[in-house]
Protein backbone atom coordinates (compact mmCIF):
# COMPACT_ATOMS: atom_id res chain seq x y z
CA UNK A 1 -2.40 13.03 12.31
CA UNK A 2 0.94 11.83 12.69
CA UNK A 3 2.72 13.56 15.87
CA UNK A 4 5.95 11.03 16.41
CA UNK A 5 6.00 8.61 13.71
CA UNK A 6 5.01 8.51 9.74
CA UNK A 7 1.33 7.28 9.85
CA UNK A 8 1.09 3.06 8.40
CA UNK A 9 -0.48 4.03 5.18
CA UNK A 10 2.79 5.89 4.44
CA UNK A 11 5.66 3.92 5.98
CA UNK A 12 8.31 2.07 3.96
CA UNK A 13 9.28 -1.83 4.96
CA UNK A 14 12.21 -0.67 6.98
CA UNK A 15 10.86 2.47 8.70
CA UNK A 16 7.85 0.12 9.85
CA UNK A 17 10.25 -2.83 10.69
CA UNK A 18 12.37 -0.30 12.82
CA UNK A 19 9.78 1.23 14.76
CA UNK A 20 7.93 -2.21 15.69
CA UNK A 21 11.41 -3.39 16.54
CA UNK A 22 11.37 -0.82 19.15
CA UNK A 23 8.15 -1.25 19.91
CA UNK A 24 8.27 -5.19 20.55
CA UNK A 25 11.41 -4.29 23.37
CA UNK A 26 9.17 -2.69 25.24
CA UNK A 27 6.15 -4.21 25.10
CA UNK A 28 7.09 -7.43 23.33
CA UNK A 29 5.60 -8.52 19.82
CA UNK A 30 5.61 -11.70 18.61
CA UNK A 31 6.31 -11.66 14.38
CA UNK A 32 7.70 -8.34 13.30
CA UNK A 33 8.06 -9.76 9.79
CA UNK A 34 4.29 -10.84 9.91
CA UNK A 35 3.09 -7.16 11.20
CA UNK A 36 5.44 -5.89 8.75
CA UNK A 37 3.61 -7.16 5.66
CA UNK A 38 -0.10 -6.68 7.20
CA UNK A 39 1.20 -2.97 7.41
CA UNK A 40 2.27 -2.94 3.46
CA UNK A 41 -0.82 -4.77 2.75
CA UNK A 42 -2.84 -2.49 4.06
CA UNK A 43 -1.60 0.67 2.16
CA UNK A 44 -2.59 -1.04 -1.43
CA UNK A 45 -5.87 1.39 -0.14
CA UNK A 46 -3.81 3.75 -1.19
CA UNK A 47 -4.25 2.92 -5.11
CA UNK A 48 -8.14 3.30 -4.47
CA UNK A 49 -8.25 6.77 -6.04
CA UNK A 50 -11.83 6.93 -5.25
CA UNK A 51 -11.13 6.95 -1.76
CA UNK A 52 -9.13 10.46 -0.51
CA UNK A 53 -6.71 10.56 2.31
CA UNK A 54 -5.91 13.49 4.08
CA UNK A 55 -2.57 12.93 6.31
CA UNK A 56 -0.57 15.30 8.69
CA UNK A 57 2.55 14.88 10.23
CA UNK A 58 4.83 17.17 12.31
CA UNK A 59 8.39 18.37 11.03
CA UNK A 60 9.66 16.10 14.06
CA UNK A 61 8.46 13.18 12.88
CA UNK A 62 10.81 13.68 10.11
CA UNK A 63 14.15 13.91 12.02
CA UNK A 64 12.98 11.70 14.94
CA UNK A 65 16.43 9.12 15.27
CA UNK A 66 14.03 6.45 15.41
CA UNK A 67 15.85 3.65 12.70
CA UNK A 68 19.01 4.15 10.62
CA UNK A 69 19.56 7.18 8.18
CA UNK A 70 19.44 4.98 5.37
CA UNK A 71 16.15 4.13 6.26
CA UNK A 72 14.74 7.33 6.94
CA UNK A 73 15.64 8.50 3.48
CA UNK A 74 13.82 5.86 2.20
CA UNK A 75 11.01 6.94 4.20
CA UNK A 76 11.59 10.67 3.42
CA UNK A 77 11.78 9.63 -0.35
CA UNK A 78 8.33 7.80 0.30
CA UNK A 79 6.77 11.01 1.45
CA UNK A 80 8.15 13.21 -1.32
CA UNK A 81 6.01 10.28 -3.29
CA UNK A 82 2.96 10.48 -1.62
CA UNK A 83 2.76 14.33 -2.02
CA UNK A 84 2.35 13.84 -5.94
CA UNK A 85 -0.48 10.73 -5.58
CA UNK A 86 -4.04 12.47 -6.70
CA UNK A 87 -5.83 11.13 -3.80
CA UNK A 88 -3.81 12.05 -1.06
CA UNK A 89 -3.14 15.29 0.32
CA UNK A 90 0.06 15.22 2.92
CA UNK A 91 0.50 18.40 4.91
CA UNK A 92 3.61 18.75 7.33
CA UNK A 93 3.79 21.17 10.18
CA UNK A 94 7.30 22.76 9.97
CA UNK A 95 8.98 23.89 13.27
CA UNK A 96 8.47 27.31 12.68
CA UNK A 97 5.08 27.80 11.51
CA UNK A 98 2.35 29.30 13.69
CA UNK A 99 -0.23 26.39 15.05
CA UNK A 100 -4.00 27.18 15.53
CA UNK A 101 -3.86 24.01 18.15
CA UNK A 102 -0.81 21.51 19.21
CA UNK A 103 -1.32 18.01 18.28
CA UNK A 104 -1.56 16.22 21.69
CA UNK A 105 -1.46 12.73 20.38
CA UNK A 106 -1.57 10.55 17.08
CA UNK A 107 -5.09 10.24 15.75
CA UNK A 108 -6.94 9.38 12.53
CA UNK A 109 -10.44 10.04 11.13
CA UNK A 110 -12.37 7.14 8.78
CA UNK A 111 -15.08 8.73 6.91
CA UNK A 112 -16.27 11.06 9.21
CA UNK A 113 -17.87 8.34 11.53
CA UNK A 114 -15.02 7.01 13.67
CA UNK A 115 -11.77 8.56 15.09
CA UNK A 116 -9.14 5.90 16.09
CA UNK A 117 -6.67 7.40 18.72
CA UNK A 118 -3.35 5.80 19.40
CA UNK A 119 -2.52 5.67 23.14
CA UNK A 120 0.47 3.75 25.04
CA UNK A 121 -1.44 1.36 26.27
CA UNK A 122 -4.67 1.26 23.71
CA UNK A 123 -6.06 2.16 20.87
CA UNK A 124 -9.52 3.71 21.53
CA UNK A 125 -12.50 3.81 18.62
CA UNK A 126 -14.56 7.09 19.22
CA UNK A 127 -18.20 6.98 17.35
CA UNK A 128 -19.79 9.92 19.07
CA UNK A 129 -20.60 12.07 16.76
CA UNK A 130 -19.39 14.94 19.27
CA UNK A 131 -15.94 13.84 19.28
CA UNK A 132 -15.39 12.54 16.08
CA UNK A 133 -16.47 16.25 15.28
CA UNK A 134 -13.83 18.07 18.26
CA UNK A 135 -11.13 15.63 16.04
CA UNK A 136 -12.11 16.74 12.62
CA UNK A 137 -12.25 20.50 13.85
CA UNK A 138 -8.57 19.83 15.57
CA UNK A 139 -7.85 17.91 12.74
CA UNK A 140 -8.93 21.00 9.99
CA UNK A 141 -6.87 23.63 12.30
CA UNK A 142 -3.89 21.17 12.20
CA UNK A 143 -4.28 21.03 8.33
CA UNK A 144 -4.21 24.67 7.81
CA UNK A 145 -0.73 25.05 10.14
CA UNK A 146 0.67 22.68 7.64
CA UNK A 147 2.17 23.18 4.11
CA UNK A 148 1.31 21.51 1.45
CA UNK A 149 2.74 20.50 -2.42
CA UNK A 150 6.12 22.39 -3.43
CA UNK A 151 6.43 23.84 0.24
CA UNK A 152 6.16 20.13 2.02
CA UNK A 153 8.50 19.09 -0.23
CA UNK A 154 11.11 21.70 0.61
CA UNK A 155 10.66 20.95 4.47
CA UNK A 156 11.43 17.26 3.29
CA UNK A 157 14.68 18.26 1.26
CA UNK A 158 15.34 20.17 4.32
CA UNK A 159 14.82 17.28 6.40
CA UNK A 160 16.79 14.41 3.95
CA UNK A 161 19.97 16.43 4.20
CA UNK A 162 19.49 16.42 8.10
CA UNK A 163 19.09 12.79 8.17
CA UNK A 164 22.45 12.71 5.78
CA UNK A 165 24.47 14.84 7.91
CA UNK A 166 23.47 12.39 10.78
CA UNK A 167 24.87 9.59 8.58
CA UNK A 168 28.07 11.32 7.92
CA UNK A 169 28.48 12.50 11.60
CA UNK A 170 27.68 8.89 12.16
CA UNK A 171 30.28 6.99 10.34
CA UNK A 172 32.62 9.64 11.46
CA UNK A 173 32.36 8.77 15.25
CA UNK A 174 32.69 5.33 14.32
CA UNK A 175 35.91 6.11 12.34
CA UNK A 176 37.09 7.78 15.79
CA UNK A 177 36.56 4.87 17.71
């Protein structure tokens, strides 16, 4: 569950790059480049299509001004990609549709056993079997607030010309100044 960034498995070079960048000013980090390419290594799970992967992300994560348009519609393209792979299922939460629950923090679930949760300052392995179970019942209500297929896709069209109008608004201040 993806509430302010696009999950690792799904991020592009740049969109990870970008958000570590940020992440290494304020907390420092000592090879972005290295991090970088564990991230990308990592999503080659992706290509196991006997493993499934079910992701959800808010419509905010989308239009977040977190690394430069150009980037972001890379990333948005990525996400109109993953929505067609046969293993993965990505839902997105649009602004206006009804939620069963909010998503109160970034969160994902590894084979029904463990539940890693991303905090500020850690990132916390839950085995109980009661709360990996409270996560995959917030998780399912999250899942069924999102849309999925042709109607994810829209709120990413939606979303890419957002992130273009930003660009052009963009390089028009800096034609004023």
């Amino acid at each position: 569950m993806g509430t302010g960034i696009v999950p690792g498995l799904l991020q592009t070079p740049g969109y990870a790059a970008a958000i570590m960048e940020r992440v290494s000013r304020t907390w420092g980090r000592t090879d972005i480049a290295e991090a970088v390419a564990a991230r990308m290594r990592r999503q080659e799970i992706l290509r196991d299509t006997s493993k499934q992967f079910r992701i959800v992300i808010t419509e905010a994560v989308l239009l977040y001004n977190l690394c430069p348009p150009d980037e972001m519609a890379g990333q948005i393209e990525r996400l109109r990609e993953a929505t067609t792979l046969p293993n993965v299922r990505l839902g997105i939460i649009p602004f206006d549709q009804p939620m069963i629950v909010t998503p109160k923090h970034p969160f994902g679930i590894h084979d029904d056993r463990l539940v890693v949760v991303e905090t500020v300052s850690a990132l916390l392995q839950l085995t109980q079997s009661d709360e990996v179970e409270a996560y995959a019942t917030a998780f399912d209500a999250l899942e069924r607030s999102a849309v999925h297929g042709e109607r994810a896709r829209a709120v990413l069209r939606g979303a890419a010309a957002r992130v273009a109008a930003r660009e052009i608004d963009e390089r028009h201040i800096d034609e004023k100044h």
